[in-house]
C-alpha atoms as a PDB file:
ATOM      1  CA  UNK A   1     -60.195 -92.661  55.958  1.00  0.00           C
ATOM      2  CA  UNK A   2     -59.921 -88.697  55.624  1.00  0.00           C
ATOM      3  CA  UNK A   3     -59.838 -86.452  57.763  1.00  0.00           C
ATOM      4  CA  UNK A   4     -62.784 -84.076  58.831  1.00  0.00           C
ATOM      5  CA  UNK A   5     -61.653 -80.809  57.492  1.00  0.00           C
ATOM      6  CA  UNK A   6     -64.270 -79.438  60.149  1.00  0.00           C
ATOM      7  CA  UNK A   7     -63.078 -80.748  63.126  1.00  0.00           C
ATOM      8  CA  UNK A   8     -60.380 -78.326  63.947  1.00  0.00           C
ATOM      9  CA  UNK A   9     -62.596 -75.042  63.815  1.00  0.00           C
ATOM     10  CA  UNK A  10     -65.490 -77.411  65.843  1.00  0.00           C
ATOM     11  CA  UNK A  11     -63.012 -77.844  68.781  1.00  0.00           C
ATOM     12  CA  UNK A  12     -62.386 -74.123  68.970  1.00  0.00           C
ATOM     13  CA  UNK A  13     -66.354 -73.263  69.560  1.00  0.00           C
ATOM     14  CA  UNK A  14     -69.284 -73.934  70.317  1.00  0.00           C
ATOM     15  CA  UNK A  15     -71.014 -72.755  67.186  1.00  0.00           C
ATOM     16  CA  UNK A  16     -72.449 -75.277  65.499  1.00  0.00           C
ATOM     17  CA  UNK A  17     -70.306 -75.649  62.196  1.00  0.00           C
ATOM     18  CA  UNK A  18     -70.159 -77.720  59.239  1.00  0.00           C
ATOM     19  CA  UNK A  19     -72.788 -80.281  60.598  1.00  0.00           C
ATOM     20  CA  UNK A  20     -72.615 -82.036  57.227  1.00  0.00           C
ATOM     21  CA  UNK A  21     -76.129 -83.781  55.925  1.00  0.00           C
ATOM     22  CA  UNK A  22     -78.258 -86.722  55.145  1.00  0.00           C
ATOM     23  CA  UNK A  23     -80.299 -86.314  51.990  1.00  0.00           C
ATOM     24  CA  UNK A  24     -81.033 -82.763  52.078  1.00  0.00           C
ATOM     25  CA  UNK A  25     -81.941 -82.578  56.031  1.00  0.00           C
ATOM     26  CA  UNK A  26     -79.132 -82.654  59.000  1.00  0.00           C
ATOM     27  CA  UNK A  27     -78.431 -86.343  59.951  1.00  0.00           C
ATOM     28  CA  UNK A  28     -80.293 -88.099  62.648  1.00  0.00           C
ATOM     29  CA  UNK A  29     -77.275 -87.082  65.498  1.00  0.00           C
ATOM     30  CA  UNK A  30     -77.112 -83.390  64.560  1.00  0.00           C
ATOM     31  CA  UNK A  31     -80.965 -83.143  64.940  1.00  0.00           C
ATOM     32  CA  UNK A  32     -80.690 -85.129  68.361  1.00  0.00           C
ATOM     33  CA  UNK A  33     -77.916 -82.814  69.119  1.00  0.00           C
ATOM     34  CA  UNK A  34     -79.783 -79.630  68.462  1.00  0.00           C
ATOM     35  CA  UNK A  35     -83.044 -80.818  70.353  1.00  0.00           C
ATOM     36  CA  UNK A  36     -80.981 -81.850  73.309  1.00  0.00           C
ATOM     37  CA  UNK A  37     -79.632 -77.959  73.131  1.00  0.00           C
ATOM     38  CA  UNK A  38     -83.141 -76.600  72.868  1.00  0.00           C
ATOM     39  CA  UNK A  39     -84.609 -78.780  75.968  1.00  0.00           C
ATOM     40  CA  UNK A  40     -81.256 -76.757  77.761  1.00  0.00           C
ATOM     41  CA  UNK A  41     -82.599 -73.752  77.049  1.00  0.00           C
ATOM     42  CA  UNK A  42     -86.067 -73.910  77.088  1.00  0.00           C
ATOM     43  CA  UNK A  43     -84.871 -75.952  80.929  1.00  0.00           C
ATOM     44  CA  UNK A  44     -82.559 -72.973  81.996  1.00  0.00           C
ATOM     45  CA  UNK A  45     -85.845 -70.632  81.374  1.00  0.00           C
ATOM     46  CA  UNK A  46     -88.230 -72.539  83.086  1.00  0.00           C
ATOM     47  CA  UNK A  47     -85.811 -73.811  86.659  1.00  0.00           C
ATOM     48  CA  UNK A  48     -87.224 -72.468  90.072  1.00  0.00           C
ATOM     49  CA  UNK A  49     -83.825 -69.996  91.669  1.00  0.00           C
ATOM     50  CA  UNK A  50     -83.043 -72.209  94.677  1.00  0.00           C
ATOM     51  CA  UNK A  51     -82.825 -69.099  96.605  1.00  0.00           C
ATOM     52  CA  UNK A  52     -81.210 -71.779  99.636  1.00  0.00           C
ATOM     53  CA  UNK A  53     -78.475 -73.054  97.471  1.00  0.00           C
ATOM     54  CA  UNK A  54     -77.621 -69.466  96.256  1.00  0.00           C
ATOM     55  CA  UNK A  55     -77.405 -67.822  99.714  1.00  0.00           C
ATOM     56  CA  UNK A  56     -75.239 -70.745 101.035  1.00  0.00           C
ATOM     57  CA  UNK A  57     -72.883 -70.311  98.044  1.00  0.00           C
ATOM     58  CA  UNK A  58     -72.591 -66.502  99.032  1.00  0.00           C
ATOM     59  CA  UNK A  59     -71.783 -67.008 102.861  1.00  0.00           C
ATOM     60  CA  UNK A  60     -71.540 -64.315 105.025  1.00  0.00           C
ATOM     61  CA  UNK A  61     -71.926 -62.182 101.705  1.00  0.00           C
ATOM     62  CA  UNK A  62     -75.647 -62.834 101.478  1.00  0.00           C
ATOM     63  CA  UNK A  63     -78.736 -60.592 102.492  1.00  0.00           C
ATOM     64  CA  UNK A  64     -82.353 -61.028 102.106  1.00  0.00           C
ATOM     65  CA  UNK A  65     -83.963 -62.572  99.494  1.00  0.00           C
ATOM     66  CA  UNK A  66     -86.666 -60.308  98.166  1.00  0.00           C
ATOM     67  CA  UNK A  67     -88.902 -60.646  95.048  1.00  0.00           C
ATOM     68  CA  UNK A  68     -90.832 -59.345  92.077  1.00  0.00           C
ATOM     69  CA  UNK A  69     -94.796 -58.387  91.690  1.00  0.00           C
ATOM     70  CA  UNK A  70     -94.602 -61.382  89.630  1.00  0.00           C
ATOM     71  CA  UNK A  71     -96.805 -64.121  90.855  1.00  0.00           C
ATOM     72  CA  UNK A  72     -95.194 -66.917  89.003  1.00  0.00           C
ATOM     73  CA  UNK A  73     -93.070 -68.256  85.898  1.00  0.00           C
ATOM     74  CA  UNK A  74     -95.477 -67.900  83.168  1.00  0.00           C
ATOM     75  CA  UNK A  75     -96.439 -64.345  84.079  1.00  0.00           C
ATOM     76  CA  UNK A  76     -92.789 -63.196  84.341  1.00  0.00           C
ATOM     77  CA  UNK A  77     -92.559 -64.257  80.974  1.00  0.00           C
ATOM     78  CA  UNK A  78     -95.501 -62.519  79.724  1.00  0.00           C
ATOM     79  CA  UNK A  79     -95.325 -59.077  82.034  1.00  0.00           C
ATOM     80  CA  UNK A  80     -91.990 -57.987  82.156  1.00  0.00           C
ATOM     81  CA  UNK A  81     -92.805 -54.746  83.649  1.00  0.00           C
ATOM     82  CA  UNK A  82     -93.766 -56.821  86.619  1.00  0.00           C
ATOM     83  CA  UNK A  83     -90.549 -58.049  87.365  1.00  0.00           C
ATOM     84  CA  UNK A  84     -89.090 -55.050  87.184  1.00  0.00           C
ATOM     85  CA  UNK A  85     -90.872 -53.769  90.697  1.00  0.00           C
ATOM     86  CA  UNK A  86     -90.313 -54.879  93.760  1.00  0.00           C
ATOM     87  CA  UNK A  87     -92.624 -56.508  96.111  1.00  0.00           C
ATOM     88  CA  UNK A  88     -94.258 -54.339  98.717  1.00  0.00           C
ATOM     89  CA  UNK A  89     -93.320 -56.213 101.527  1.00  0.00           C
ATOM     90  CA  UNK A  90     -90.040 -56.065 100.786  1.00  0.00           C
ATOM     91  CA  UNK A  91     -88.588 -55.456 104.133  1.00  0.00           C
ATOM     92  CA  UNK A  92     -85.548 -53.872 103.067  1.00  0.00           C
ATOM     93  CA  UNK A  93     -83.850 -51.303 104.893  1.00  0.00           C
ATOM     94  CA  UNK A  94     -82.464 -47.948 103.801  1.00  0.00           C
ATOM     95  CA  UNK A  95     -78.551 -47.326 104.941  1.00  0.00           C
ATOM     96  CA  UNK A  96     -75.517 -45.597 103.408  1.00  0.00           C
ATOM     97  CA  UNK A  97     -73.667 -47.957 100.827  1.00  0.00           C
ATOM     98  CA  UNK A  98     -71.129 -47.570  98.218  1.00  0.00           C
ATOM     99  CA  UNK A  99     -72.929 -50.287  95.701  1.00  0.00           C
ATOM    100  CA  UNK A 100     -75.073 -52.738  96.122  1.00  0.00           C
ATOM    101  CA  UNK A 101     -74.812 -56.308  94.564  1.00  0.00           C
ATOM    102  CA  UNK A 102     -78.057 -58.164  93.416  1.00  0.00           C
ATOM    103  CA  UNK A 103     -78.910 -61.762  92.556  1.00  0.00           C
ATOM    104  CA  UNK A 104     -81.031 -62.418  90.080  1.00  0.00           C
ATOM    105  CA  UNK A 105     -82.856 -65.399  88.257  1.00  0.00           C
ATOM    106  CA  UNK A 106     -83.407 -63.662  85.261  1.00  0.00           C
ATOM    107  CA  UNK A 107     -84.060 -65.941  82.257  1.00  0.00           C
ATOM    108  CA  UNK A 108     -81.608 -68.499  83.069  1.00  0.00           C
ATOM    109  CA  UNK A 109     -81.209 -70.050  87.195  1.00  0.00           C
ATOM    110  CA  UNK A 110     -79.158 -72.113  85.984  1.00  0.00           C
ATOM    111  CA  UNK A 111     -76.473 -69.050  85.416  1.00  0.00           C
ATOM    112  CA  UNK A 112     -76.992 -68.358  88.485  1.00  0.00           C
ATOM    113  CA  UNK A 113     -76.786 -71.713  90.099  1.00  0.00           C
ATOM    114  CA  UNK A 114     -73.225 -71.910  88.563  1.00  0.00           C
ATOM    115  CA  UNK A 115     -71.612 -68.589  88.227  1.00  0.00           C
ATOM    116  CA  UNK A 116     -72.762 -65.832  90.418  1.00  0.00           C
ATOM    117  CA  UNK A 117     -70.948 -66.901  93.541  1.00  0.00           C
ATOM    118  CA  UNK A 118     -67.541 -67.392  91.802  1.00  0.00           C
ATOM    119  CA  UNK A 119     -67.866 -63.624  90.365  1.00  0.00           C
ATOM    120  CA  UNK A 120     -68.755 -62.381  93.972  1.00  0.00           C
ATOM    121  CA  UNK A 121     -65.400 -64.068  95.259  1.00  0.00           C
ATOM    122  CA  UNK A 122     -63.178 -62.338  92.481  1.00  0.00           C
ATOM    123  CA  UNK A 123     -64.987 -59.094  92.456  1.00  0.00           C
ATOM    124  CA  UNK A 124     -65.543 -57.985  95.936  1.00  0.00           C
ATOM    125  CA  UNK A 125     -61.587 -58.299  96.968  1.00  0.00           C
ATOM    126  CA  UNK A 126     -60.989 -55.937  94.365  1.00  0.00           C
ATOM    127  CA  UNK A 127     -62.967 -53.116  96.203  1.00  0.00           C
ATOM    128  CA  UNK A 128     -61.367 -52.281  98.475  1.00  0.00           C
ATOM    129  CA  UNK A 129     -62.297 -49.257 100.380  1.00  0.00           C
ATOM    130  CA  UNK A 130     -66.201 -49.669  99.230  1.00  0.00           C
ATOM    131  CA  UNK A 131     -68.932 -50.169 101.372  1.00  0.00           C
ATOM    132  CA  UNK A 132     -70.884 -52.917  99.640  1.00  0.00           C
ATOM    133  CA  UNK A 133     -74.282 -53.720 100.960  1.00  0.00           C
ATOM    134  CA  UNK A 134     -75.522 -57.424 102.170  1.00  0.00           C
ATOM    135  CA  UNK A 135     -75.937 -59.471  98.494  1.00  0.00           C
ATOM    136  CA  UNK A 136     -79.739 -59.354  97.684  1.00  0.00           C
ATOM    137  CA  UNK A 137     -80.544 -62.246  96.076  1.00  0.00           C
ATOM    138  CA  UNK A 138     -83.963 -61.443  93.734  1.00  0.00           C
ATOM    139  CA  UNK A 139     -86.409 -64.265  92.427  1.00  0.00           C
ATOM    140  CA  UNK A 140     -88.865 -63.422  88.947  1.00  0.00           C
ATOM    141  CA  UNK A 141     -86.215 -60.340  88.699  1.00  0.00           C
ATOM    142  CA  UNK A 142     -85.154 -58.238  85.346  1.00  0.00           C
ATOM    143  CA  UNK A 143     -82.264 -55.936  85.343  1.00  0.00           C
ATOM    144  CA  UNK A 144     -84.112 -53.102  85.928  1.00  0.00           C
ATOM    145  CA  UNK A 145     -85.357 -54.505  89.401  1.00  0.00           C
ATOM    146  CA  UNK A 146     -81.916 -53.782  90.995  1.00  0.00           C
ATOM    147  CA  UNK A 147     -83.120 -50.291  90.531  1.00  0.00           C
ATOM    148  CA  UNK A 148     -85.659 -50.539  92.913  1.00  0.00           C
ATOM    149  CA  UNK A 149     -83.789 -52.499  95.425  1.00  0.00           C
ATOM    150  CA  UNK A 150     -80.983 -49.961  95.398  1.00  0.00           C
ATOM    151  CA  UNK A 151     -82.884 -47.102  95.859  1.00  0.00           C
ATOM    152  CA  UNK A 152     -84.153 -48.624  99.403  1.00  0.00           C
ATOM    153  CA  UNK A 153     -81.057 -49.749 100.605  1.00  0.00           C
ATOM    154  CA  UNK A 154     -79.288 -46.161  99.732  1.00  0.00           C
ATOM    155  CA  UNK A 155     -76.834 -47.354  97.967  1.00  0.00           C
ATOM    156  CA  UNK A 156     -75.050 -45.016  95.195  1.00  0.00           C
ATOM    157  CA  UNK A 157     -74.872 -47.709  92.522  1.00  0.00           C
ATOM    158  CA  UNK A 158     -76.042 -51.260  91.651  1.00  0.00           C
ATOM    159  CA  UNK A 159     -74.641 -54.163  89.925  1.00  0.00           C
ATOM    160  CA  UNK A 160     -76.912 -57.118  88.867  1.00  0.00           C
ATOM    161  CA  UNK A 161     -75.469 -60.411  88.226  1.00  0.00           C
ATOM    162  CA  UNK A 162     -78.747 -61.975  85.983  1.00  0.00           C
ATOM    163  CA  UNK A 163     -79.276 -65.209  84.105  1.00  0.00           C
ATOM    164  CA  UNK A 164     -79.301 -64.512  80.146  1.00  0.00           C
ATOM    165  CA  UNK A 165     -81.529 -65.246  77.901  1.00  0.00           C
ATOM    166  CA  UNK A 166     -80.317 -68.975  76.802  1.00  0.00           C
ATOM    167  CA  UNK A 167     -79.304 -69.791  73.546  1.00  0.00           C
ATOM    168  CA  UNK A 168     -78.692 -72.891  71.970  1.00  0.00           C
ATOM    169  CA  UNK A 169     -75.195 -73.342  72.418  1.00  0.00           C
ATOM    170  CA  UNK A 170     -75.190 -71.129  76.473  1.00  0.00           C
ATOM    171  CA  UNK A 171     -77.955 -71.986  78.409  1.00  0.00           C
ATOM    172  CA  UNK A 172     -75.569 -70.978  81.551  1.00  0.00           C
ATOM    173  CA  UNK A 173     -74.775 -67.436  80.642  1.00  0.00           C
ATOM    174  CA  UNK A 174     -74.325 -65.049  83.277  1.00  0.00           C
ATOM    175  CA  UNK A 175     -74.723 -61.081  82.764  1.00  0.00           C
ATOM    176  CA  UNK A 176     -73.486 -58.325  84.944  1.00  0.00           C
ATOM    177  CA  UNK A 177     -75.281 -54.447  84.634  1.00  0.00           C
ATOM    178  CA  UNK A 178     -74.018 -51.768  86.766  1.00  0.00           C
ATOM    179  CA  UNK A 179     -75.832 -48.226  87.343  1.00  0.00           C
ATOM    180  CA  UNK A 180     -74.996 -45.458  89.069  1.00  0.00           C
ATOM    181  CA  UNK A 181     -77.582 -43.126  90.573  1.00  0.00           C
ATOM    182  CA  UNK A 182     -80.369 -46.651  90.571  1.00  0.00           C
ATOM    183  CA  UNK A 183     -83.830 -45.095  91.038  1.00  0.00           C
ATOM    184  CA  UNK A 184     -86.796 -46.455  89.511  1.00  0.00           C
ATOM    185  CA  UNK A 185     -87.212 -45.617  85.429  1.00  0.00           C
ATOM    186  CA  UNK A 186     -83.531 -45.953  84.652  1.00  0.00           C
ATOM    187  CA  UNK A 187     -83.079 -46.713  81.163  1.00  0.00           C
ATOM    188  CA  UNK A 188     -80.611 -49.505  79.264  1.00  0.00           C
ATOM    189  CA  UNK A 189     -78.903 -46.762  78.155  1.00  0.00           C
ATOM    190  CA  UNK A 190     -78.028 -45.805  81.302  1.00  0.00           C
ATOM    191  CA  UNK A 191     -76.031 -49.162  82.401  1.00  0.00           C
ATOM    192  CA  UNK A 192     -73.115 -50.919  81.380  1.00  0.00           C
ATOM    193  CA  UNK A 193     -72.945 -55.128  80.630  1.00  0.00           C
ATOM    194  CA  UNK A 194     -70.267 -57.096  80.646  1.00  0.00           C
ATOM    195  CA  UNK A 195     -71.854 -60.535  79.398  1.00  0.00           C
ATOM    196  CA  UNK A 196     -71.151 -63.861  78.914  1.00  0.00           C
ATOM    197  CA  UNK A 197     -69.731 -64.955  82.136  1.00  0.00           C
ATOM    198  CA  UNK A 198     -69.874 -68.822  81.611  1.00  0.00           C
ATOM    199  CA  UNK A 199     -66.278 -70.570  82.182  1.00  0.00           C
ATOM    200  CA  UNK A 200     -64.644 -72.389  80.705  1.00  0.00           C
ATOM    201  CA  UNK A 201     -66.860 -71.721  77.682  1.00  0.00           C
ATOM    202  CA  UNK A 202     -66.958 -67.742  78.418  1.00  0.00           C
ATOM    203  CA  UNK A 203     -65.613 -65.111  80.083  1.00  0.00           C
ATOM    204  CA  UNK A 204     -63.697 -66.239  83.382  1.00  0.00           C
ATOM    205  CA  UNK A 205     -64.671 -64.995  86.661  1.00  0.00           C
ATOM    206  CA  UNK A 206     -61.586 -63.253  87.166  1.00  0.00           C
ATOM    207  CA  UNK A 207     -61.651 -61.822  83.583  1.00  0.00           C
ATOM    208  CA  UNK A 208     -65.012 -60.733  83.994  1.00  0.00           C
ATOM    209  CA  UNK A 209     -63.832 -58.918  88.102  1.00  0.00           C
ATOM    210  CA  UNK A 210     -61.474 -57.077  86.555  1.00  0.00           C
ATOM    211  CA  UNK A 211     -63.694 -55.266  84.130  1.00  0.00           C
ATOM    212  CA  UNK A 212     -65.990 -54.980  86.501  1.00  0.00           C
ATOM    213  CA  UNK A 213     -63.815 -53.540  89.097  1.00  0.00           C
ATOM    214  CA  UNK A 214     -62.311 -51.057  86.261  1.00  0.00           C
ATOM    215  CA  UNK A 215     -66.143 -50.112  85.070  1.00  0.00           C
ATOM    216  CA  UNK A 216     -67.301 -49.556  88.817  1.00  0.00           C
ATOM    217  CA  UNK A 217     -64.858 -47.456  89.985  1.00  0.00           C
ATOM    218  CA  UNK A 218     -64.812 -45.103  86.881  1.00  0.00           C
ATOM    219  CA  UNK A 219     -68.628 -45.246  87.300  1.00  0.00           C
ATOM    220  CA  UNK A 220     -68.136 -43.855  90.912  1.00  0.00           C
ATOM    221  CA  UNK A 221     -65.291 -41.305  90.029  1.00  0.00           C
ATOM    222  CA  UNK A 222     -67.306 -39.918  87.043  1.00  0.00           C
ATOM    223  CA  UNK A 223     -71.092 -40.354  88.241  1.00  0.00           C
ATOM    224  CA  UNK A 224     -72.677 -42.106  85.315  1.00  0.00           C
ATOM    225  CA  UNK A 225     -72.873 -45.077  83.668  1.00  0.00           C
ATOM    226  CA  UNK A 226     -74.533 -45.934  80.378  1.00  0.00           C
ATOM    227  CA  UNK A 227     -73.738 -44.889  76.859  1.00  0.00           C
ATOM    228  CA  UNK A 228     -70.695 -42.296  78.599  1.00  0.00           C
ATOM    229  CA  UNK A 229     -68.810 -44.732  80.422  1.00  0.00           C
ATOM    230  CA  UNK A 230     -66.428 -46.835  78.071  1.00  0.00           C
ATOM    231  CA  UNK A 231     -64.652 -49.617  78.986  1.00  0.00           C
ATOM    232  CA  UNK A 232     -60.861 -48.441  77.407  1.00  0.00           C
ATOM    233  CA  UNK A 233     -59.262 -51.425  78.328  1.00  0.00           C
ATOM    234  CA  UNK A 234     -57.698 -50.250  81.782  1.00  0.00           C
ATOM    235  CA  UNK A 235     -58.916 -53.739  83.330  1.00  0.00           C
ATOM    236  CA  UNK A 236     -56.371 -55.775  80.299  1.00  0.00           C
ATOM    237  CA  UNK A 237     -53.170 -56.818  80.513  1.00  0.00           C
ATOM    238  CA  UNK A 238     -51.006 -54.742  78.380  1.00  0.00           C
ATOM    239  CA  UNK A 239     -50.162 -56.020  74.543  1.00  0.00           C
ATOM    240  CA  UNK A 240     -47.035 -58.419  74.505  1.00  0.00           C
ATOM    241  CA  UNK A 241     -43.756 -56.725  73.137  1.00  0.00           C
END
């Protein structure tokens, strides 16, 4: 028998290469395959944040759990601008904070299920010095929420760890955004992402704290974020030889 000239490059991604064919359509396991991926996704999307499960995970870390306008799943998908405001009642309370760090379903609780806890635990050791508020974990959220939820607990800047938008081959995703000055009608231009936080498939939690940390505390020296902060590598370890 020969060998699969494919099978190398398949075992170094997850992109879906040289699937071969059957007649002139994919064969019947590739098709399985592929709607096995897109019940993952379309899954991911669709799971209820088990705001219990996440708060445990976070420990002593974790605040209140607060939510959107959005009533439920289907109308998060169809008003975004809703879950980008913050419920009324709220209850949050306004103090003097350094950052704070939100939870948030986004498109994908399953990101969050698996990876926000484990880039807490890297990232919060490596700011040292900062007074972080409680973790606010956020159901029916978008980015832009953290905004809102910054700008009543006083803090100077925000970092959202959401669920990404799934794709077929990364329903589990996680995305980090960090602003500085958070106040309702920020703009994307305004934050920065590091994305892709999904080991052992993406970017490792400890990769991922160590941007982060770099990105923050640049963010808080200059005061901005966005399109003027650049990540110049500071957070890498140096080129070999």
């Amino acid at each position: 028998m020969s060998s699969d000239p494919w099978e190398t490059l398949r075992a170094a991604t997850r992109a879906r290469v040289g699937l071969g064919r059957a007649g002139d359509g994919l064969s019947t396991a590739e098709n399985l395959r592929l709607a096995a991926a897109h019940a993952a996704a379309r899954d991911a999307v669709h799971t209820a944040l088990d705001t219990d499960a996440v708060t445990a995970a976070l420990g002593e870390r974790a605040g209140p759990v607060v939510r959107s306008q959005v009533a439920d799943r289907a109308e998060y998908l169809q008003r975004p601008d809703l879950g980008r405001r913050l419920a009324p009642d709220h209850g949050l309370s306004s103090g003097e904070f350094d950052l704070a760090v939100v939870v948030a379903d986004g498109l994908s609780a399953t990101a969050v299920h698996e990876h926000a806890a484990g880039v807490v635990d890297a990232l919060l050791p490596r700011l040292e010095g900062w007074s972080v508020a409680p973790v606010v974990v956020a159901e029916q959220a978008r980015v832009a929420l953290g905004d809102e939820i910054a700008a009543a607990l006083g803090a100077s800047m925000v970092l959202v760890l959401i669920g990404e938008r799934p794709g077929m081959s990364a329903p589990d995703s996680l995305g980090a955004y960090l602003t500085f000055g958070p106040r309702p009608g920020r703009v994307d231009s305004e934050r920065n992402c590091v994305s892709n936080i999904r080991p052992p498939d993406g970017l490792t939690y400890e990769a991922a704290a160590e941007v982060l940390a770099a990105l923050l505390t640049e963010s808080f020296r200059r005061q901005l974020s966005g399109v003027e902060l650049k990540d110049t590598g500071a957070a890498l370890p140096p080129a070999a030889g």
